[in-house]
PDB file of N, CA and C in Angstrom:
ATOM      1  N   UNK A   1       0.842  -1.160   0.000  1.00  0.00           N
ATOM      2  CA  UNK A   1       0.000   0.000   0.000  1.00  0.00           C
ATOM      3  C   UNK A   1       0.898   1.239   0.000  1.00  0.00           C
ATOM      4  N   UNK A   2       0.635   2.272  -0.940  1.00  0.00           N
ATOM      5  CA  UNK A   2       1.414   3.314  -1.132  1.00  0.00           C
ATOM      6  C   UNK A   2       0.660   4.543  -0.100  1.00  0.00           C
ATOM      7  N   UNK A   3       1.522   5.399   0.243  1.00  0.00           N
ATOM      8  CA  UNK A   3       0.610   6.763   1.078  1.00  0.00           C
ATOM      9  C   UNK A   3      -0.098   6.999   0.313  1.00  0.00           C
ATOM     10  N   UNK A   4      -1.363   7.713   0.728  1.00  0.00           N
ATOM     11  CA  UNK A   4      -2.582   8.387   0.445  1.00  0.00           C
ATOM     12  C   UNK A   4      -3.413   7.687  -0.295  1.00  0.00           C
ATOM     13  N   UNK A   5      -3.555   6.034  -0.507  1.00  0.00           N
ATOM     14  CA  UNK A   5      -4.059   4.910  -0.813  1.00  0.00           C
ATOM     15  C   UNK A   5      -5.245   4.846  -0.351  1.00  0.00           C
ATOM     16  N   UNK A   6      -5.952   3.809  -0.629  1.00  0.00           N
ATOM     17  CA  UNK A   6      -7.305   3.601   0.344  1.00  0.00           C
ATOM     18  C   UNK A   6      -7.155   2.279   0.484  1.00  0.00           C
ATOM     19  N   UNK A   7      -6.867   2.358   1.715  1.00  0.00           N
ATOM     20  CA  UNK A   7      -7.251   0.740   2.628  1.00  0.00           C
ATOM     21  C   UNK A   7      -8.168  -0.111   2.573  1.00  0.00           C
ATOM     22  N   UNK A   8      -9.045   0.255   1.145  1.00  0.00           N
ATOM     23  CA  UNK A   8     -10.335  -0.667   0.832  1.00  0.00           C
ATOM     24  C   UNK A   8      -9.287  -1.820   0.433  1.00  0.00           C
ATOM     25  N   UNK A   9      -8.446  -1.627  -0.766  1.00  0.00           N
ATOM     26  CA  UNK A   9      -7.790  -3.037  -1.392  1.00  0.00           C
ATOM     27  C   UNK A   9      -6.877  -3.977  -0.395  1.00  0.00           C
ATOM     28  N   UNK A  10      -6.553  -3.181   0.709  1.00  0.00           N
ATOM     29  CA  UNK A  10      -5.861  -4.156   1.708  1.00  0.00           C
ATOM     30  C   UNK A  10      -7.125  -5.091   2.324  1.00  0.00           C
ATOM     31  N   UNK A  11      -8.084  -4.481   2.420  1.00  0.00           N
ATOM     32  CA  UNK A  11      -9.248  -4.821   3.199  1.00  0.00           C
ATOM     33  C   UNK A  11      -9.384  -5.906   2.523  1.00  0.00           C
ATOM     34  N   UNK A  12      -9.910  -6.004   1.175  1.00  0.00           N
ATOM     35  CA  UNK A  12     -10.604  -6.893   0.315  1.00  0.00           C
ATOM     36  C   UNK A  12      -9.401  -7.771   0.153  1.00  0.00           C
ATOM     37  N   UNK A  13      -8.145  -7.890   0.299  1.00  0.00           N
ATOM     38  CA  UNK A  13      -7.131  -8.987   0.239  1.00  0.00           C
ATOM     39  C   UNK A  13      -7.650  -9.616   1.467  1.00  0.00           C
ATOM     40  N   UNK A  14      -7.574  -9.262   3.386  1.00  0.00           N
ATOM     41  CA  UNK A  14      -7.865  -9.416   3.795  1.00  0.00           C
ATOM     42  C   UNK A  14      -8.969 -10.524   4.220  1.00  0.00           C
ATOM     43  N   UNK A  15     -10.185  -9.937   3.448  1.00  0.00           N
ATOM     44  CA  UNK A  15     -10.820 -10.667   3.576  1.00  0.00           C
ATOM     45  C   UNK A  15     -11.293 -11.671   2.373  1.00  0.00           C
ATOM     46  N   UNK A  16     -10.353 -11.762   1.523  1.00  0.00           N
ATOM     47  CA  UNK A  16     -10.471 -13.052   0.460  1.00  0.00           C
ATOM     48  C   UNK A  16      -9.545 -14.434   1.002  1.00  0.00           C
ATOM     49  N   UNK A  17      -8.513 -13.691   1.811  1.00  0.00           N
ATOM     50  CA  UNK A  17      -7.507 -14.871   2.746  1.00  0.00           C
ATOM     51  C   UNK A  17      -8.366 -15.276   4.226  1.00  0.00           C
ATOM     52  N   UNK A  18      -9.156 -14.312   4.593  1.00  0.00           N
ATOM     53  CA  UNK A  18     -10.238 -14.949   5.970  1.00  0.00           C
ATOM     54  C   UNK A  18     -11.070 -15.797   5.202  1.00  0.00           C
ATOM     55  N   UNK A  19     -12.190 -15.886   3.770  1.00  0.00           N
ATOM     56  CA  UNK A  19     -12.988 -16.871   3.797  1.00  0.00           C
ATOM     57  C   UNK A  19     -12.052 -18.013   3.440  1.00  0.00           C
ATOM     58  N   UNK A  20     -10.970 -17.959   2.903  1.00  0.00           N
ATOM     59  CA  UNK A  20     -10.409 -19.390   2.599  1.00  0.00           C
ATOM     60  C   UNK A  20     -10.135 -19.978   3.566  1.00  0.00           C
ATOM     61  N   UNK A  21      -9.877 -19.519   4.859  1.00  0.00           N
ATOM     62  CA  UNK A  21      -9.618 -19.890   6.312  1.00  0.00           C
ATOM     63  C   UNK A  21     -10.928 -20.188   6.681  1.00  0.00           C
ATOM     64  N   UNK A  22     -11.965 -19.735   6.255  1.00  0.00           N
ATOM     65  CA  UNK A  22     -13.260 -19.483   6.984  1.00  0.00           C
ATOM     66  C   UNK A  22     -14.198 -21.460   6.308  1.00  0.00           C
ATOM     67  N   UNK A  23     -13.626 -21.442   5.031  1.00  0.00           N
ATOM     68  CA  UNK A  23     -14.183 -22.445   4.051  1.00  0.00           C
ATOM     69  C   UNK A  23     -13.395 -23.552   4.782  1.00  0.00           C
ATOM     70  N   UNK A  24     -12.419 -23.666   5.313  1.00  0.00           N
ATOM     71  CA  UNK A  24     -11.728 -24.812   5.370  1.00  0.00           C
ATOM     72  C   UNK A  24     -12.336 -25.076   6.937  1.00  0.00           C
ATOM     73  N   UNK A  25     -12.542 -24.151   8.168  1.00  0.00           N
ATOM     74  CA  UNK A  25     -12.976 -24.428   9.116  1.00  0.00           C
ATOM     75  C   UNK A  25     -14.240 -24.408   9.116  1.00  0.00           C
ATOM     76  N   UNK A  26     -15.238 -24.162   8.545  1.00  0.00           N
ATOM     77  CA  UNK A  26     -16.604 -24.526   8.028  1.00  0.00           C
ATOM     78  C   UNK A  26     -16.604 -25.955   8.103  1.00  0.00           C
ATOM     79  N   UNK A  27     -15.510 -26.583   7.199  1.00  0.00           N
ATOM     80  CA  UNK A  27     -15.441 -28.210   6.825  1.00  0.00           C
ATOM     81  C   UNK A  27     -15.209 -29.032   7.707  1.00  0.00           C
ATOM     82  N   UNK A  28     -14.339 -28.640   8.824  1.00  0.00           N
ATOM     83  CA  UNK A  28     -14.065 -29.131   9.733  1.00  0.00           C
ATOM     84  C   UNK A  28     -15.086 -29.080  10.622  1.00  0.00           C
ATOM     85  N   UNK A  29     -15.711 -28.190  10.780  1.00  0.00           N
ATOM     86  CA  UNK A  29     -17.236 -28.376  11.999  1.00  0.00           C
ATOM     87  C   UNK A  29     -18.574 -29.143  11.423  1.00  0.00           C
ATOM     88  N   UNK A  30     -18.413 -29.288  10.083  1.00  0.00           N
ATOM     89  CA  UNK A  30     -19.206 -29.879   9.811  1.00  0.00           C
ATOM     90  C   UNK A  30     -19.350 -31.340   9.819  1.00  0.00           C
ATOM     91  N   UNK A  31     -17.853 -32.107   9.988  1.00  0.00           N
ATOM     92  CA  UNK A  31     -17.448 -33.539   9.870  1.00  0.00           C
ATOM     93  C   UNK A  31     -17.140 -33.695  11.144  1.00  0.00           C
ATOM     94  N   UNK A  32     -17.598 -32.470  12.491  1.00  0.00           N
ATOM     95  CA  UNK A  32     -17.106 -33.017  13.289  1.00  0.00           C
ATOM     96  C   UNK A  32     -16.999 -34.395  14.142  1.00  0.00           C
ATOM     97  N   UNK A  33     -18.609 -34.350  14.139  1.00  0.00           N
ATOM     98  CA  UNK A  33     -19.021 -35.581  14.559  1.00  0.00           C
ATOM     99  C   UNK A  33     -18.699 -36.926  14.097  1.00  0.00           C
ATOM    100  N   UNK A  34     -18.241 -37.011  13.258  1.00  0.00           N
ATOM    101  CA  UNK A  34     -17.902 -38.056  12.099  1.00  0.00           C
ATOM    102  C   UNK A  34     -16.098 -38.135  13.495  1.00  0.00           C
ATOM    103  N   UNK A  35     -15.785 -39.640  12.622  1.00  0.00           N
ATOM    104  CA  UNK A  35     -14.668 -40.100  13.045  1.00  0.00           C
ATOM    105  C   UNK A  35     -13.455 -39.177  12.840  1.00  0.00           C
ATOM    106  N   UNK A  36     -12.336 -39.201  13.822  1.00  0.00           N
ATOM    107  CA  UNK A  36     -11.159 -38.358  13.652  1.00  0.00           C
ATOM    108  C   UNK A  36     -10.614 -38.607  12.247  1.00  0.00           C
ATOM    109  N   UNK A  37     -10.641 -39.802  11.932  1.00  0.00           N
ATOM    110  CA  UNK A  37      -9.579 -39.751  10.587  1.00  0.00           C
ATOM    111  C   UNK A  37     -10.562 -39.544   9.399  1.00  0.00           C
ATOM    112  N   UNK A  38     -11.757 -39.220   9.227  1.00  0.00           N
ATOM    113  CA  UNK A  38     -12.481 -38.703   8.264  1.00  0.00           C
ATOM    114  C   UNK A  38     -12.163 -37.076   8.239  1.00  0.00           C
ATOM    115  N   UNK A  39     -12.620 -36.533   9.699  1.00  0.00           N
ATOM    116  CA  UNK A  39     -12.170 -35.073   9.778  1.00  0.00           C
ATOM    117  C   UNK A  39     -10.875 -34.453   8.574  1.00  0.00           C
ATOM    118  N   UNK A  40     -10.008 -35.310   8.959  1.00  0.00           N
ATOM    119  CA  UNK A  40      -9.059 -34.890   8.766  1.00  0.00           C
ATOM    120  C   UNK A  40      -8.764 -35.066   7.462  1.00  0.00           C
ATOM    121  N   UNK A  41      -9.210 -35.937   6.547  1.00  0.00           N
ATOM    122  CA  UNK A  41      -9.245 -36.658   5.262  1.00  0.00           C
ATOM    123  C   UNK A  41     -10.059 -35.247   4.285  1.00  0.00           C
ATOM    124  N   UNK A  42     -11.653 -34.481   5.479  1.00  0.00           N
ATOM    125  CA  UNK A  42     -11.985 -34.016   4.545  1.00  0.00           C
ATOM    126  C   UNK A  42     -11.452 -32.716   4.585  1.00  0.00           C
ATOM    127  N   UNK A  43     -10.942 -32.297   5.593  1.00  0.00           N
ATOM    128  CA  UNK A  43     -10.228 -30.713   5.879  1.00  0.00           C
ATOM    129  C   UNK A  43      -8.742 -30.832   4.680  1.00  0.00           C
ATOM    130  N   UNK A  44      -8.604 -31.909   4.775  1.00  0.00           N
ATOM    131  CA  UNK A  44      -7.932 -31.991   3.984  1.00  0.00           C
ATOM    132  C   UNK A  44      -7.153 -31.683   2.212  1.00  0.00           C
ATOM    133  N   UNK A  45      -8.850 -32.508   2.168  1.00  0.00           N
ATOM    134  CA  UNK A  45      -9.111 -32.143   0.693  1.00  0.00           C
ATOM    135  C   UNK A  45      -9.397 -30.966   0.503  1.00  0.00           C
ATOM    136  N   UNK A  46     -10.128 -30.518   1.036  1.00  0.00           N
ATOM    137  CA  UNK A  46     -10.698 -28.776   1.352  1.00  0.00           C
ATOM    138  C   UNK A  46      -9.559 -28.199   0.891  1.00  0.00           C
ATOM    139  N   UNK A  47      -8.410 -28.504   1.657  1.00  0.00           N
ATOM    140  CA  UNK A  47      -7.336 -27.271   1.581  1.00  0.00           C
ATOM    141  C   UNK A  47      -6.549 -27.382   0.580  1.00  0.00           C
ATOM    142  N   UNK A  48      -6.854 -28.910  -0.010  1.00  0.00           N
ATOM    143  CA  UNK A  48      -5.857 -28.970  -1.106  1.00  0.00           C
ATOM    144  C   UNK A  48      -6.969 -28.591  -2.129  1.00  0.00           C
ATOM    145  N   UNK A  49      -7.817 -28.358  -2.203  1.00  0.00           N
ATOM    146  CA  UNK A  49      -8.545 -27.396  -2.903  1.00  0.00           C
ATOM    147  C   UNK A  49      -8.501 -25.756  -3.332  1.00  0.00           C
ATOM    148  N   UNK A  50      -8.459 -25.703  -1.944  1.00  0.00           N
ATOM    149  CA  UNK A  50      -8.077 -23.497  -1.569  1.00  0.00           C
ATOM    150  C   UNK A  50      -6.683 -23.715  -2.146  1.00  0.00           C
ATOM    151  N   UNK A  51      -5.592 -24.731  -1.984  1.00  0.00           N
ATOM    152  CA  UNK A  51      -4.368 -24.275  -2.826  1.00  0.00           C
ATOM    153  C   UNK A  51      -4.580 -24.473  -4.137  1.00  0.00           C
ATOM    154  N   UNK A  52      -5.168 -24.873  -4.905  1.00  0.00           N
ATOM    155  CA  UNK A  52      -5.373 -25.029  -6.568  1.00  0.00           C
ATOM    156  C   UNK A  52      -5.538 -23.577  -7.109  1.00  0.00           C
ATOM    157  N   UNK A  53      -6.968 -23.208  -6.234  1.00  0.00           N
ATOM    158  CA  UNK A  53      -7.358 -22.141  -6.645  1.00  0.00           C
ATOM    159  C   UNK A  53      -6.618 -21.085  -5.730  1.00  0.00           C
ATOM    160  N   UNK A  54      -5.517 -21.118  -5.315  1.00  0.00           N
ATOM    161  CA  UNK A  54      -4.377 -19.932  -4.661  1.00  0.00           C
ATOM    162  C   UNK A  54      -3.682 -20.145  -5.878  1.00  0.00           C
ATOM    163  N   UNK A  55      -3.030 -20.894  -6.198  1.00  0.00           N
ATOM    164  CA  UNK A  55      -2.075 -21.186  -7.327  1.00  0.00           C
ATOM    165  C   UNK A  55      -2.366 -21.256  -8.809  1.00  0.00           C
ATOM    166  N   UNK A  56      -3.418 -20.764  -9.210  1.00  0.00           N
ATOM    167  CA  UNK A  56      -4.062 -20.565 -10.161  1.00  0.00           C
ATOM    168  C   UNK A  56      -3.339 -19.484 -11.610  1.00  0.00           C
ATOM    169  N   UNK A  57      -3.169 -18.615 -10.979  1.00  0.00           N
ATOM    170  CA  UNK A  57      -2.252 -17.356 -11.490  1.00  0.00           C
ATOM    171  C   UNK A  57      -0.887 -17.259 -10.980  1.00  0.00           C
ATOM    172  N   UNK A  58      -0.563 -18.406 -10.783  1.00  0.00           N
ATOM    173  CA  UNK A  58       0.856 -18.295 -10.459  1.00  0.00           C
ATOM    174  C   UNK A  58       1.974 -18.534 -11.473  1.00  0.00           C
ATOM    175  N   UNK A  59       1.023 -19.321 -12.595  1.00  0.00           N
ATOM    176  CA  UNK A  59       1.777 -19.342 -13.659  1.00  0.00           C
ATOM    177  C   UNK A  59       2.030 -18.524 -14.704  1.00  0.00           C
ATOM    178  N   UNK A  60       1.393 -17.643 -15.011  1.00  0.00           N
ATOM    179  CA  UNK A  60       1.422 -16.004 -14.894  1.00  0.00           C
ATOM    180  C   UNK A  60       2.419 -15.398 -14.913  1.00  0.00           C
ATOM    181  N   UNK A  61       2.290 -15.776 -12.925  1.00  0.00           N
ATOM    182  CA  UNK A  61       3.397 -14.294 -12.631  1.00  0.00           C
ATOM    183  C   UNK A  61       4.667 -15.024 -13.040  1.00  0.00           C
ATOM    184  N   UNK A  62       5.279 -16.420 -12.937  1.00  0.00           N
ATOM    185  CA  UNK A  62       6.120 -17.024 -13.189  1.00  0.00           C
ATOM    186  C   UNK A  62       6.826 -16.356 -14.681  1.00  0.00           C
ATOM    187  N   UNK A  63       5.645 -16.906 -16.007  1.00  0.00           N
ATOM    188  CA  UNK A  63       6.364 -16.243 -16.938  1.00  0.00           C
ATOM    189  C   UNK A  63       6.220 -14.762 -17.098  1.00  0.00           C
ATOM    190  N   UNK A  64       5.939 -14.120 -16.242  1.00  0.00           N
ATOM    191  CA  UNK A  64       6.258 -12.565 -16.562  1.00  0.00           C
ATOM    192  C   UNK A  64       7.810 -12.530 -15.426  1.00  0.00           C
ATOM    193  N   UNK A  65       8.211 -12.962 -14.277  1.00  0.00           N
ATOM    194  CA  UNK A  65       9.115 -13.280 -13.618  1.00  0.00           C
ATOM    195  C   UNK A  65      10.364 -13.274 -14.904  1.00  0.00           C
ATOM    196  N   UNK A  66       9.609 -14.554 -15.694  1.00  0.00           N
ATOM    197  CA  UNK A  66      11.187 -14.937 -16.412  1.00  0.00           C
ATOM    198  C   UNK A  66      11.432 -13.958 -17.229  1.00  0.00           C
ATOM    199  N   UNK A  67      10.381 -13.511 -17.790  1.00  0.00           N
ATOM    200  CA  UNK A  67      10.675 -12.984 -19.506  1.00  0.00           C
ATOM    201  C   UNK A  67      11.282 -10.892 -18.889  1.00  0.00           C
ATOM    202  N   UNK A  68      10.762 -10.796 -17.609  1.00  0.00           N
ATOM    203  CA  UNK A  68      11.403  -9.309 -17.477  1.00  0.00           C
ATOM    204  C   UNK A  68      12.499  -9.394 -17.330  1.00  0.00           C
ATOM    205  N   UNK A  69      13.544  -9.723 -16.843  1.00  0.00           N
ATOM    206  CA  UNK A  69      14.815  -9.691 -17.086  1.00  0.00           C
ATOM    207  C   UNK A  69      15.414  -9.505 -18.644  1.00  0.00           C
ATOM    208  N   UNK A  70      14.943 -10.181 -19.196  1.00  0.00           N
ATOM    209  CA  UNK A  70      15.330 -10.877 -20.914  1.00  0.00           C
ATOM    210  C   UNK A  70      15.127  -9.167 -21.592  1.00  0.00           C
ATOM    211  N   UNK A  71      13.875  -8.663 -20.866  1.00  0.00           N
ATOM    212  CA  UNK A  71      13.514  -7.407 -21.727  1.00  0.00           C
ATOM    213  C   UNK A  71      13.918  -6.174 -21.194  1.00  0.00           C
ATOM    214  N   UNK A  72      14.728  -6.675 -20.099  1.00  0.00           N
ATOM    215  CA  UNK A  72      15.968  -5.085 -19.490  1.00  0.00           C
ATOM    216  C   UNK A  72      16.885  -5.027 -20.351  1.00  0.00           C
ATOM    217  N   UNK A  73      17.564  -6.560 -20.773  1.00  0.00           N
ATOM    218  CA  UNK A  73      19.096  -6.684 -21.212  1.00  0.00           C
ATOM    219  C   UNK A  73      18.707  -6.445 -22.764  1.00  0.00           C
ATOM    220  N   UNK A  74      17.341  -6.021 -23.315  1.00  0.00           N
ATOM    221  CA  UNK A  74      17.250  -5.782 -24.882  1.00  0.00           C
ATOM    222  C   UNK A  74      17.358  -4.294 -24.538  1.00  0.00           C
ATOM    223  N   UNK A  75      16.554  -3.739 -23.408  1.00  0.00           N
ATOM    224  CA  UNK A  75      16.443  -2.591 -23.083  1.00  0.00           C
ATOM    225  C   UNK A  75      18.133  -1.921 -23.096  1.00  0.00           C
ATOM    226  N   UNK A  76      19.200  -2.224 -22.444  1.00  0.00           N
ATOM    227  CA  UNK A  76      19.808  -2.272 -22.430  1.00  0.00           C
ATOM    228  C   UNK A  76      21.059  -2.277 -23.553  1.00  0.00           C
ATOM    229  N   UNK A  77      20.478  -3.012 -24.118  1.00  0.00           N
ATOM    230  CA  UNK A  77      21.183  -3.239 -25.286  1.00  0.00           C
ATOM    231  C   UNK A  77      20.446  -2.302 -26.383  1.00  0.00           C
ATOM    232  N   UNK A  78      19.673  -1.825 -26.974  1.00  0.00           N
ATOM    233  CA  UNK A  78      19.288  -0.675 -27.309  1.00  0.00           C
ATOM    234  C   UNK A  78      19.779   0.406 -27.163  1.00  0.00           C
ATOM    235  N   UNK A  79      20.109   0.700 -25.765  1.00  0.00           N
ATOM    236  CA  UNK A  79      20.297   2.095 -25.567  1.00  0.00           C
ATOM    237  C   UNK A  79      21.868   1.656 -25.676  1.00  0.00           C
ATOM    238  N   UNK A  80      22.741   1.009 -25.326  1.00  0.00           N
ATOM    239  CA  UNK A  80      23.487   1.301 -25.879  1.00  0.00           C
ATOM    240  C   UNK A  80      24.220   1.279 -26.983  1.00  0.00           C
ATOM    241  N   UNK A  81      22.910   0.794 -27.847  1.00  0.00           N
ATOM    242  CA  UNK A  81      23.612   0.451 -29.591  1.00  0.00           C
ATOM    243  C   UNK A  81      23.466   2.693 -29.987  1.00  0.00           C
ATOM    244  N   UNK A  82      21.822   3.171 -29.340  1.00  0.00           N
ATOM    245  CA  UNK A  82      21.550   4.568 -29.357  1.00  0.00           C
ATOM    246  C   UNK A  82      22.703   5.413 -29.121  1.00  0.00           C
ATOM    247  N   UNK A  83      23.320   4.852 -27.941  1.00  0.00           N
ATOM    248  CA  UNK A  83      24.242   6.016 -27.640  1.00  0.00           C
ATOM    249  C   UNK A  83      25.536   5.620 -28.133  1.00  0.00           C
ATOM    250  N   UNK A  84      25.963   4.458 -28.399  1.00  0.00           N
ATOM    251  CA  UNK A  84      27.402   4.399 -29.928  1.00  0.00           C
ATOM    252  C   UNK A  84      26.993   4.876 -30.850  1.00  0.00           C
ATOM    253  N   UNK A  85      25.868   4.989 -31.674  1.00  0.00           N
ATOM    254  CA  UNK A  85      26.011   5.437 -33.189  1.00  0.00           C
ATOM    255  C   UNK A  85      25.844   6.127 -33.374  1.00  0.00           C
ATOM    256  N   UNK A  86      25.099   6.979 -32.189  1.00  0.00           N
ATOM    257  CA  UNK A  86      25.756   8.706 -32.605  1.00  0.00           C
ATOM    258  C   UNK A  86      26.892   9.349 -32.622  1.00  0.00           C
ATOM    259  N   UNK A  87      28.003   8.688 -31.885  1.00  0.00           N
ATOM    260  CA  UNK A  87      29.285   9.219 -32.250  1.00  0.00           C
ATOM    261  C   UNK A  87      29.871   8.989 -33.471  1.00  0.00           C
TER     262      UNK A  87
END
């Protein structure tokens, strides 16, 4: 968050990381009654669920990760082909 921002978008991160917390302990009160090693089988799956859809756009940022570097050193290399051939 930059100064003079509005703390709505921290908010709304906030609370998109509480229901995924909120979805997974939902699951768990609901199986409570059920046997310990079911509990745990379905909280389970639950969460390996919320990580699919966490990791969704991660492949994304990955190839924008790789490919910015690649497009400094053209950047780079540009400017200094610019500033040899004017001499």
């Amino acid at each position: 968050m930059t100064p003079g921002e509005s703390p709505e978008r921290l908010s709304r991160l906030c609370i998109m990381i509480l229901r995924r917390w909120l979805r997974i302990t939902r699951v768990a009160l609901q199986h409570l009654r059920g046997p310990r090693s079911e509990n745990v089988e379905v909280v389970q799956t639950r969460a390996r669920h919320e990580m699919v859809r966490l990791e969704r756009g991660l492949i994304i940022l990955e190839i924008i990760v790789g490919i910015a570097p690649l497009l400094g050193l053209i950047g780079r290399g540009f400017g200094f082909g610019g500033t040899f051939s004017r001499t």
